[in-house]
Protein backbone atom coordinates (compact mmCIF):
# COMPACT_ATOMS: atom_id res chain seq x y z
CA UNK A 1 0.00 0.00 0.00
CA UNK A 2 1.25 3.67 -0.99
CA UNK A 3 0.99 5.67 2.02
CA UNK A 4 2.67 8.65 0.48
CA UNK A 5 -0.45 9.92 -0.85
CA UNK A 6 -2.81 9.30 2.16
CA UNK A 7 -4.46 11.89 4.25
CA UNK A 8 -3.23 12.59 8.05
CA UNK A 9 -6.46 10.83 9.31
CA UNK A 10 -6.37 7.70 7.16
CA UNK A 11 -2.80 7.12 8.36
CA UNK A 12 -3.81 7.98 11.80
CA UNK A 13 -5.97 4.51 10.92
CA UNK A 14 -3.27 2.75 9.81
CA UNK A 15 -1.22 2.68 12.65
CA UNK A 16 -4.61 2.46 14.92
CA UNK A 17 -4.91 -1.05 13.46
CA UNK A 18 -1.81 -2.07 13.91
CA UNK A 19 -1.60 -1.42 18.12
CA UNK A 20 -5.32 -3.70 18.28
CA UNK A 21 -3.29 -6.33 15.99
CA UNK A 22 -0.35 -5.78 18.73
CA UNK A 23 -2.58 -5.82 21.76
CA UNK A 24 -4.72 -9.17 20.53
CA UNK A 25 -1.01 -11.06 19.99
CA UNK A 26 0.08 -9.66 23.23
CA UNK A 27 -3.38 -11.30 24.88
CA UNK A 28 -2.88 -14.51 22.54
CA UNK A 29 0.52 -14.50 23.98
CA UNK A 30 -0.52 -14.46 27.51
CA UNK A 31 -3.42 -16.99 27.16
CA UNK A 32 -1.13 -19.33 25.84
CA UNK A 33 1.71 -18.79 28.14
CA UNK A 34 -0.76 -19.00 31.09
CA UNK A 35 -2.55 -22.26 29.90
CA UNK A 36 0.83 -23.66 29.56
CA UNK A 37 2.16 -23.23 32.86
CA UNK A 38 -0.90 -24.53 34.31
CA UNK A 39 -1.04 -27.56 32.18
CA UNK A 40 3.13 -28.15 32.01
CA UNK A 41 4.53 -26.00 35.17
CA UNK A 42 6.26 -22.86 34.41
CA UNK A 43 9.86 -24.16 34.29
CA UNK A 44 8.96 -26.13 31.06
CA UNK A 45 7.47 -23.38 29.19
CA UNK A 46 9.32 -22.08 26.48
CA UNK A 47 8.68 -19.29 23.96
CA UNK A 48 8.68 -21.58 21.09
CA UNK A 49 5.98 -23.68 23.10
CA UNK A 50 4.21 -19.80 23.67
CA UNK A 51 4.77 -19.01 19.84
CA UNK A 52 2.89 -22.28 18.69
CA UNK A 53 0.10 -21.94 21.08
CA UNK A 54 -0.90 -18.10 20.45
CA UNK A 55 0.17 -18.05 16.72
CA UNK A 56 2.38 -14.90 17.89
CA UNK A 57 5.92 -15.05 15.81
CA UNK A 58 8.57 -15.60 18.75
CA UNK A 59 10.16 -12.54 16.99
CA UNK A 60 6.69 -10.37 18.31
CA UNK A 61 7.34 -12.61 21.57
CA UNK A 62 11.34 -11.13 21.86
CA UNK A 63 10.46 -7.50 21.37
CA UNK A 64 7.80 -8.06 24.27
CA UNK A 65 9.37 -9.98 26.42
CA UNK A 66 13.04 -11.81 27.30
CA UNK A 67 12.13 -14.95 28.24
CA UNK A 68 9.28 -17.55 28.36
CA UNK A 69 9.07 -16.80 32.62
CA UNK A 70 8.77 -13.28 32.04
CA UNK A 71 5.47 -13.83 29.41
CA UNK A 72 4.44 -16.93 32.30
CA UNK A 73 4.97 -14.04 34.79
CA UNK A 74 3.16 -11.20 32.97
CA UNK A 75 -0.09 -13.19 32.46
CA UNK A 76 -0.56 -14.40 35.82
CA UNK A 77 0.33 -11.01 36.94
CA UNK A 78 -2.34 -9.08 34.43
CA UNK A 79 -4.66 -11.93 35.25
CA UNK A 80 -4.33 -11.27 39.19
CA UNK A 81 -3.03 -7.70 39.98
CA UNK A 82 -6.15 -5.94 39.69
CA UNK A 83 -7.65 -7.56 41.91
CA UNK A 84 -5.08 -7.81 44.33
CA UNK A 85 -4.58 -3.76 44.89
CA UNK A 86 -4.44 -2.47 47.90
CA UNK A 87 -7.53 -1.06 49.26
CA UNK A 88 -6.86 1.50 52.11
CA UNK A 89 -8.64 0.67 55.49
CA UNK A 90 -9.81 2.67 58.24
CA UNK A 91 -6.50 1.98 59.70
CA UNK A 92 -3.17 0.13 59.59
CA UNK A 93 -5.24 -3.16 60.77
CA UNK A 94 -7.91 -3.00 58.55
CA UNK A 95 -5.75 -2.18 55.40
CA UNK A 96 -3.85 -5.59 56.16
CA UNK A 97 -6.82 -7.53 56.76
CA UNK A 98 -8.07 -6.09 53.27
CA UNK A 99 -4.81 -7.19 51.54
CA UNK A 100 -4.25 -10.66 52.92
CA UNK A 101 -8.21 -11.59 52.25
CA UNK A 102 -7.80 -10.22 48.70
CA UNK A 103 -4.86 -12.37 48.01
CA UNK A 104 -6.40 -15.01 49.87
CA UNK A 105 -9.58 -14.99 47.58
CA UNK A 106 -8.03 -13.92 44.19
CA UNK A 107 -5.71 -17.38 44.44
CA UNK A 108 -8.01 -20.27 43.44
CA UNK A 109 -6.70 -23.24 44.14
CA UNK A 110 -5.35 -23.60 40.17
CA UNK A 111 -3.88 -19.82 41.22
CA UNK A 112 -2.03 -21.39 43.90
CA UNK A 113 -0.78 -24.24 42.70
CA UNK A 114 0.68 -22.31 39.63
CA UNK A 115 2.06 -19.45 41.99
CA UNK A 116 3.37 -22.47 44.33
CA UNK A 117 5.44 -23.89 40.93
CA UNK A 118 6.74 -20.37 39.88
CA UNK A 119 8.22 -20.19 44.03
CA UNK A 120 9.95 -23.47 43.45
CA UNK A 121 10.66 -23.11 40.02
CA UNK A 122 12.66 -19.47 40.73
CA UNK A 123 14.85 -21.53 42.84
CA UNK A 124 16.58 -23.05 40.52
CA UNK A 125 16.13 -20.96 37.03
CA UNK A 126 17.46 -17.44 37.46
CA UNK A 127 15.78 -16.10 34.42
CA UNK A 128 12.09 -16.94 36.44
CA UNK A 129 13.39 -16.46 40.05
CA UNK A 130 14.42 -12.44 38.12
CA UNK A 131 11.04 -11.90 36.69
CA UNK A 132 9.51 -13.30 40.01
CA UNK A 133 11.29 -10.42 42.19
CA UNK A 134 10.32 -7.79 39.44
CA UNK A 135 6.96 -8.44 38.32
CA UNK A 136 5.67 -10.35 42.05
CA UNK A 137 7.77 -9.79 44.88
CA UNK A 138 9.02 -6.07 44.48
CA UNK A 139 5.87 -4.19 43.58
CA UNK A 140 3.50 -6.11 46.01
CA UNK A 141 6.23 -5.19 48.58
CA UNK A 142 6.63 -1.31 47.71
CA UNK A 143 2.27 -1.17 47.43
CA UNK A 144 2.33 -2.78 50.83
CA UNK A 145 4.99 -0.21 52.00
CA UNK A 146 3.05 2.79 50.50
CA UNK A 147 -0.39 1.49 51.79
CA UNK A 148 1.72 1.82 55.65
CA UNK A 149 3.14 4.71 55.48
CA UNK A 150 -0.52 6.35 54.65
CA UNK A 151 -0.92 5.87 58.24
CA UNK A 152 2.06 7.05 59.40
CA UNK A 153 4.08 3.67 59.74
CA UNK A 154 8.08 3.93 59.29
CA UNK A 155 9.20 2.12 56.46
CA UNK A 156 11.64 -0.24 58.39
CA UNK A 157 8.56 -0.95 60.83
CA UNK A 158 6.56 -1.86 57.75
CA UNK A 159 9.01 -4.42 56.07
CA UNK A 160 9.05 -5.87 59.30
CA UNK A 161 5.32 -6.36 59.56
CA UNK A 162 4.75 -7.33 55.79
CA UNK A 163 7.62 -10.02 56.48
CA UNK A 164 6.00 -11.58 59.32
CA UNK A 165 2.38 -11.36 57.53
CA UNK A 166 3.71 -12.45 53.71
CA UNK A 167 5.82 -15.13 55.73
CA UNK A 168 3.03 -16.69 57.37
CA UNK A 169 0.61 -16.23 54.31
CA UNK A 170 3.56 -17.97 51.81
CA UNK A 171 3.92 -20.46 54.13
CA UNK A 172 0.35 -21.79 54.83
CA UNK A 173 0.31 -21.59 51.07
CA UNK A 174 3.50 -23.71 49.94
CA UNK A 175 2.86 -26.02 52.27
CA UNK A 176 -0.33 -26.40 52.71
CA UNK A 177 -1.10 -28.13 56.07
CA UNK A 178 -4.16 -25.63 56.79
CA UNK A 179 -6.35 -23.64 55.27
CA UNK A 180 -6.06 -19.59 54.44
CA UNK A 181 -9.20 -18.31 55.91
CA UNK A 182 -10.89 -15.16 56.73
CA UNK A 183 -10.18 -15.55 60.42
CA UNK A 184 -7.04 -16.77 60.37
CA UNK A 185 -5.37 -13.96 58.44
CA UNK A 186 -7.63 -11.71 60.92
CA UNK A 187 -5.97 -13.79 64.40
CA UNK A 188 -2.30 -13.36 62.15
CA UNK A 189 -2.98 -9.77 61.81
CA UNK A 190 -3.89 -9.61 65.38
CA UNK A 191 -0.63 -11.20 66.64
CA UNK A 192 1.23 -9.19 64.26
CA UNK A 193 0.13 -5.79 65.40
């Protein structure tokens, strides 16, 4: 096609089409990645595997992403992180309560058993354990931070706390022994504060 001799506003179409062609491979991308890693674990993903599912060219894949974990990562995390925000409380207690029950309730038990894999799978692939601190770890940790210090909590008082809370929740979920329930992150929460 000649676009030398196209109007301003039929280009401006042109390259309109092209982002909702980019944005439906970056959603085939994720699906696929994401029914992958439930049905193989997300060690054994690759980006070939990702490229064959979606029908994305691994090229598209490359410019998007680095590495099959980090596509794994970003479509449990786009799947997840809205509803996983932090809702401010009436106070530091509340705010907590609101966090741990959201996580709690926004990890089915197919959430969970995929999030459990990409833990024990970051322990031994660097690439994965990377975008597990980037995309997981390090922004749920800095929301949790910013959520405290509304209230006027210190920021070293606040790692604290979200260590003991995140430890406990990470725990009863890895190894799961025991439910997550309502009240029990409410009686963890207690014993915390």
């Amino acid at each position: 096609m000649n676009t030398r001799n196209l109007s301003h506003a039929s280009k401006a179409a042109v390259a309109g089409s092209g982002r909702k062609r980019s944005a439906a491979a970056t959603e085939a991308a994720r699906s696929a990645a994401l029914k992958l890693a439930y049905d193989l674990g997300p060690e054994r993903v690759t980006m070939e595997a990702i490229a064959s599912h979606s029908g994305v060219a691994k090229t598209t894949l490359y410019r998007r992403w680095n590495s099959a974990a980090a596509v794994v990562m970003d479509a449990f995390l786009s799947e997840l992180t809205p509803r996983i925000a932090y809702r401010a409380g009436q106070d530091v207690k509340q705010t907590l309560i609101f966090a741990l029950e959201d996580l709690s309730h926004a990890l089915d038990e197919p959430r969970r058993k995929l999030l459990r894999h990409m833990v024990a799978a970051a322990q031994s692939t660097s690439v994965l354990e990377q975008a597990f601190w980037d995309r997981w770890i390090a922004p749920r940790r800095k929301a949790g931070l910013e959520a405290l210090e509304q209230f006027g909590m210190p920021s070293e008082t606040g790692e604290l706390m979200l260590d003991l809370l995140y430890g406990a929740f990470y725990y009863r979920m890895l190894i799961p022994y025991a439910p997550i329930t309502d009240l029990w992150i409410r009686k963890i929460v207690d014993q915390v504060l």
